[in-house]
Protein backbone atom coordinates (compact mmCIF):
# COMPACT_ATOMS: atom_id res chain seq x y z
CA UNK A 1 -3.24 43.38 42.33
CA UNK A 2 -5.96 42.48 44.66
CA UNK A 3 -8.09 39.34 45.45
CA UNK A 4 -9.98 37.56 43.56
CA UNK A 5 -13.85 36.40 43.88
CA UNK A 6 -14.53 33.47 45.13
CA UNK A 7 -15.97 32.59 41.65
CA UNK A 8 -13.37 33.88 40.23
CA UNK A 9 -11.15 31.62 41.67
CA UNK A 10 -13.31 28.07 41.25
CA UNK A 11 -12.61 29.18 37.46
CA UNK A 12 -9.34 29.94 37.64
CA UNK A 13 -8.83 26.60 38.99
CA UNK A 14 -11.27 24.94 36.64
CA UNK A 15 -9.19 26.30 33.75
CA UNK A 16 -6.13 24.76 35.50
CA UNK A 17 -7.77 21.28 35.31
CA UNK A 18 -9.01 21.49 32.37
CA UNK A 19 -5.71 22.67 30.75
CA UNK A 20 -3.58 20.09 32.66
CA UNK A 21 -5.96 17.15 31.59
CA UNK A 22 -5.28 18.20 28.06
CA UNK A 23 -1.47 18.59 28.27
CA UNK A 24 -1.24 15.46 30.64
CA UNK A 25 -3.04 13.50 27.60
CA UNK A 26 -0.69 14.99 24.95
CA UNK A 27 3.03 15.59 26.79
CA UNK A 28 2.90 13.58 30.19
CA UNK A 29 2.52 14.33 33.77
CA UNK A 30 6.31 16.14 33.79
CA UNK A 31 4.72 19.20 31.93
CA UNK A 32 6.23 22.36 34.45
CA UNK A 33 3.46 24.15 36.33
CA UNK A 34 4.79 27.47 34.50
CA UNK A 35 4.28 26.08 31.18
CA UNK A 36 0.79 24.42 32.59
CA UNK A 37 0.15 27.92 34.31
CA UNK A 38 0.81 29.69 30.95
CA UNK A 39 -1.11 27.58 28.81
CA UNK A 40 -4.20 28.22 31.11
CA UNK A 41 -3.63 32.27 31.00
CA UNK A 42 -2.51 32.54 34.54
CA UNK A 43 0.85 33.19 36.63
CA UNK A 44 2.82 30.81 38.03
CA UNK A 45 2.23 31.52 42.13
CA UNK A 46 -1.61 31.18 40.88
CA UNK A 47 -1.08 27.57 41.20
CA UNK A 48 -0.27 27.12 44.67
CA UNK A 49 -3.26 29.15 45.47
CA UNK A 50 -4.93 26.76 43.72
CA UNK A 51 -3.59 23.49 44.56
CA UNK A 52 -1.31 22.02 47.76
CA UNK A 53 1.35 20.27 45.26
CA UNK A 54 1.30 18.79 41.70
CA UNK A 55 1.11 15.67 42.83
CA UNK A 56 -2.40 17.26 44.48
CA UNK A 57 -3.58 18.54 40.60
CA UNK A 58 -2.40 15.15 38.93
CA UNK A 59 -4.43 13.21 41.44
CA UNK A 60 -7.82 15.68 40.59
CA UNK A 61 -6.83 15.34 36.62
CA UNK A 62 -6.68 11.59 36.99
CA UNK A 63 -10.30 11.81 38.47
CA UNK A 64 -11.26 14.64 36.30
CA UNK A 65 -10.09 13.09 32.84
CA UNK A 66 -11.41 9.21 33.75
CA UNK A 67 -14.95 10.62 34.64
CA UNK A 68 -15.25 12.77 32.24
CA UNK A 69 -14.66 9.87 29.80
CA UNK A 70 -16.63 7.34 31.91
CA UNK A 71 -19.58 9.60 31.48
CA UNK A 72 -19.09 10.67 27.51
CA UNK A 73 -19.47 6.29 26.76
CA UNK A 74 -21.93 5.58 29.25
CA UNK A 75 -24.06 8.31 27.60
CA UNK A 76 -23.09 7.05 24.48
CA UNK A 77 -24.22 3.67 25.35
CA UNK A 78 -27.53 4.90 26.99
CA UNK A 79 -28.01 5.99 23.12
CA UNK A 80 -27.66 2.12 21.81
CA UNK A 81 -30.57 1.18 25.03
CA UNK A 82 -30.42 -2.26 24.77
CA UNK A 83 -28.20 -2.64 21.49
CA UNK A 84 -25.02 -3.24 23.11
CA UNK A 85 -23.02 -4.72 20.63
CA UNK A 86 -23.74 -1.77 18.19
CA UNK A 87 -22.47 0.43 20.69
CA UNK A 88 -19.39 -1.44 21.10
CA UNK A 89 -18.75 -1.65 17.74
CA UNK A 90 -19.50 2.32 17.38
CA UNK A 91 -17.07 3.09 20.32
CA UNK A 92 -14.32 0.50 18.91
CA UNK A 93 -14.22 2.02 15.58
CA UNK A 94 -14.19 5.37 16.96
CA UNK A 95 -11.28 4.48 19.56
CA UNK A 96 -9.10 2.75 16.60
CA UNK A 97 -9.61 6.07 14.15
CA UNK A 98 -6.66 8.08 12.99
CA UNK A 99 -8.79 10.78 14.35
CA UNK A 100 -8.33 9.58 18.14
CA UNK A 101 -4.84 8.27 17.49
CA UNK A 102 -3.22 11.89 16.38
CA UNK A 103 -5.26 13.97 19.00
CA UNK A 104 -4.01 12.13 22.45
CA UNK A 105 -5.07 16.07 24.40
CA UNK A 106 -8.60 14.66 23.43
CA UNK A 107 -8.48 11.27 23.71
CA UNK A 108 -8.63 8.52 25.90
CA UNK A 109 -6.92 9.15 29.23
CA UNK A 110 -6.62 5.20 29.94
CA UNK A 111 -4.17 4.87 26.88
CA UNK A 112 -2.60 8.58 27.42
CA UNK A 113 -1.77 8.67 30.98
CA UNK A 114 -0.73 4.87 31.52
CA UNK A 115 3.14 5.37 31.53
CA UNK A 116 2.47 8.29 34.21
CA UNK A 117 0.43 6.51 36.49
CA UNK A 118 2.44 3.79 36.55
CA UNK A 119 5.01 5.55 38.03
CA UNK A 120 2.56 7.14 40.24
CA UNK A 121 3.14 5.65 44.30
CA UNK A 122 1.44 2.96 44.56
CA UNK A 123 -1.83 3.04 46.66
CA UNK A 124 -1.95 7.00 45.58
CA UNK A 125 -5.48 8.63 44.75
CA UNK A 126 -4.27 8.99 41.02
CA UNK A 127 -3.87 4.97 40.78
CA UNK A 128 -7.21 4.18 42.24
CA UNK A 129 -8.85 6.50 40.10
CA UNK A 130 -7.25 5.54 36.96
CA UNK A 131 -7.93 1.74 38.23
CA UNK A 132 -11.64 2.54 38.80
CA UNK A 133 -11.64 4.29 35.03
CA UNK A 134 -9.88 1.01 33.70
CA UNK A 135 -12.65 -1.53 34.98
CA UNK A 136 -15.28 0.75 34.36
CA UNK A 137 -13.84 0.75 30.76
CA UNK A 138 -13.43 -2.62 30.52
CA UNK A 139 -17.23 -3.46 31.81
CA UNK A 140 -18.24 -1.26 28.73
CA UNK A 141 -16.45 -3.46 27.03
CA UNK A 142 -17.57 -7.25 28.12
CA UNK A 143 -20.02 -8.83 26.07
CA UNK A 144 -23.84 -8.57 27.45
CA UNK A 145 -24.66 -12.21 26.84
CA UNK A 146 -20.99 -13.38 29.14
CA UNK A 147 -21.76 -14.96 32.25
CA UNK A 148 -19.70 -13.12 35.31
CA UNK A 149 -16.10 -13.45 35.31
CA UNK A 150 -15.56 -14.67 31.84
CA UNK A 151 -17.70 -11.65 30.34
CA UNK A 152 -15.44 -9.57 32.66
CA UNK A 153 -12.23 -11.09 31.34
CA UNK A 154 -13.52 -10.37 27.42
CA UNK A 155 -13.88 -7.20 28.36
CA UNK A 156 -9.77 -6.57 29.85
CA UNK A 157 -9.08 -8.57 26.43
CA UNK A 158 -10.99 -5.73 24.78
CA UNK A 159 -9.53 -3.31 26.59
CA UNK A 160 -5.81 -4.50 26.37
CA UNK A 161 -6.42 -4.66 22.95
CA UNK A 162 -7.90 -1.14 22.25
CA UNK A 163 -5.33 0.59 24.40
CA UNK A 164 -2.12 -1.71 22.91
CA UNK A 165 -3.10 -0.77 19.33
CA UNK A 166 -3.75 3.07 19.71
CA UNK A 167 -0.31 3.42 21.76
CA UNK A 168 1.77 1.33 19.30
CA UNK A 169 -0.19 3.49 16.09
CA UNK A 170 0.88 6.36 18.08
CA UNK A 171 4.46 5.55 18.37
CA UNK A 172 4.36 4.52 14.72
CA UNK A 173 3.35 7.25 13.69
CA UNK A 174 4.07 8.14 10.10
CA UNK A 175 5.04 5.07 8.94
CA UNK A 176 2.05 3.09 7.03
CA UNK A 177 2.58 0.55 9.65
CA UNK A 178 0.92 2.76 12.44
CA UNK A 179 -2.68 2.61 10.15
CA UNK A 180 -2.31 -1.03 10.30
CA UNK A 181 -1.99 -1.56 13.76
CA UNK A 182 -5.52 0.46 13.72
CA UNK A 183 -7.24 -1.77 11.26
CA UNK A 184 -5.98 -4.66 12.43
CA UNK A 185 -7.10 -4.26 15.83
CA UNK A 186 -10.74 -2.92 14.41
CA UNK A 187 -10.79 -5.94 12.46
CA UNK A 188 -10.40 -8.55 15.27
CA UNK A 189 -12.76 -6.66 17.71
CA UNK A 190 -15.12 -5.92 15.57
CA UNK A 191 -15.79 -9.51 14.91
CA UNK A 192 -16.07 -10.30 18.38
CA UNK A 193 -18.50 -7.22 19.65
């Protein structure tokens, strides 16, 4: 078989990213590069043509998934312009939905790839990227009339609260427990944005 373009390749390895961010949300940074490779259509030994190491592609996922979803809310707060508490209240709702709680390949990659980067070394590219995406989050999150630090700190609370509900609805899944964690959660933020 003979080379491929140079365009060719940038979407080959495109579809690799993409494909990992989704299966990294859903399953966990342990998925195999031949069941990653074969979910995006390619061979296995495409990978390393591709990427240095999987540590390499979990690093550019990290970065990948976190700005993609920095960018989706900060549009989605440019909507609100200077309504900032309806926007919070919008994106709360939305986070604490069944919807977002049974499709993790889709979903927030703050809540979905926590576990993973915590075993990630520390001072690695994939921390400080998912680090940047959690204060970045959290900033959404802080009230606009705060002063400094303490509307910083609402915003972690926020935060810590978003991404504690939708894991523990995700391991309770099934149960009518996991659908109270969610309102709950929507209930008491909700107030507060």
């Amino acid at each position: 078989m003979g080379r491929v373009s140079q365009a060719q390749a940038q979407e080959n390895r495109r579809r690799v990213v993409d494909t990992a961010s989704r299966l990294f949300r859903e399953q966990g940074t342990h998925v195999s590069v031949a069941d990653l490779m074969k979910a995006a259509g390619l061979t296995h030994g495409a990978f390393y043509k591709q990427f240095a190491s999987k540590e390499a592609l979990v690093d550019e996922v990290t970065a990948h998934a976190i700005d993609e979803w920095t960018q989706c809310h900060a549009a989605h707060f440019d909507q609100y312009g200077e309504h900032r508490d309806a926007a919070q209240r919008d994106l709360i709702n939305a986070y604490l939905a069944p919807e977002h709680r049974d499709n993790a390949a889709d979903g927030c990659p703050v809540a979905a790839l926590a576990t993973d980067i915590a075993r990630e070394p520390e001072g690695g590219e994939a921390r400080r990227t998912y680090a940047r995406g959690v204060a970045d989050f959290a900033a959404l999150l802080a009230p606009a009339e705060a002063p400094g630090s303490e509307g910083g700190e609402e915003g972690l609370v926020r935060l810590c609260t978003l991404v504690g509900a939708l894991l523990l609805s995700r391991a309770t899944e099934g149960s009518p427990l996991s659908d109270e964690i969610l309102a709950a959660a929507r209930a008491a933020l909700v107030e507060t944005a």
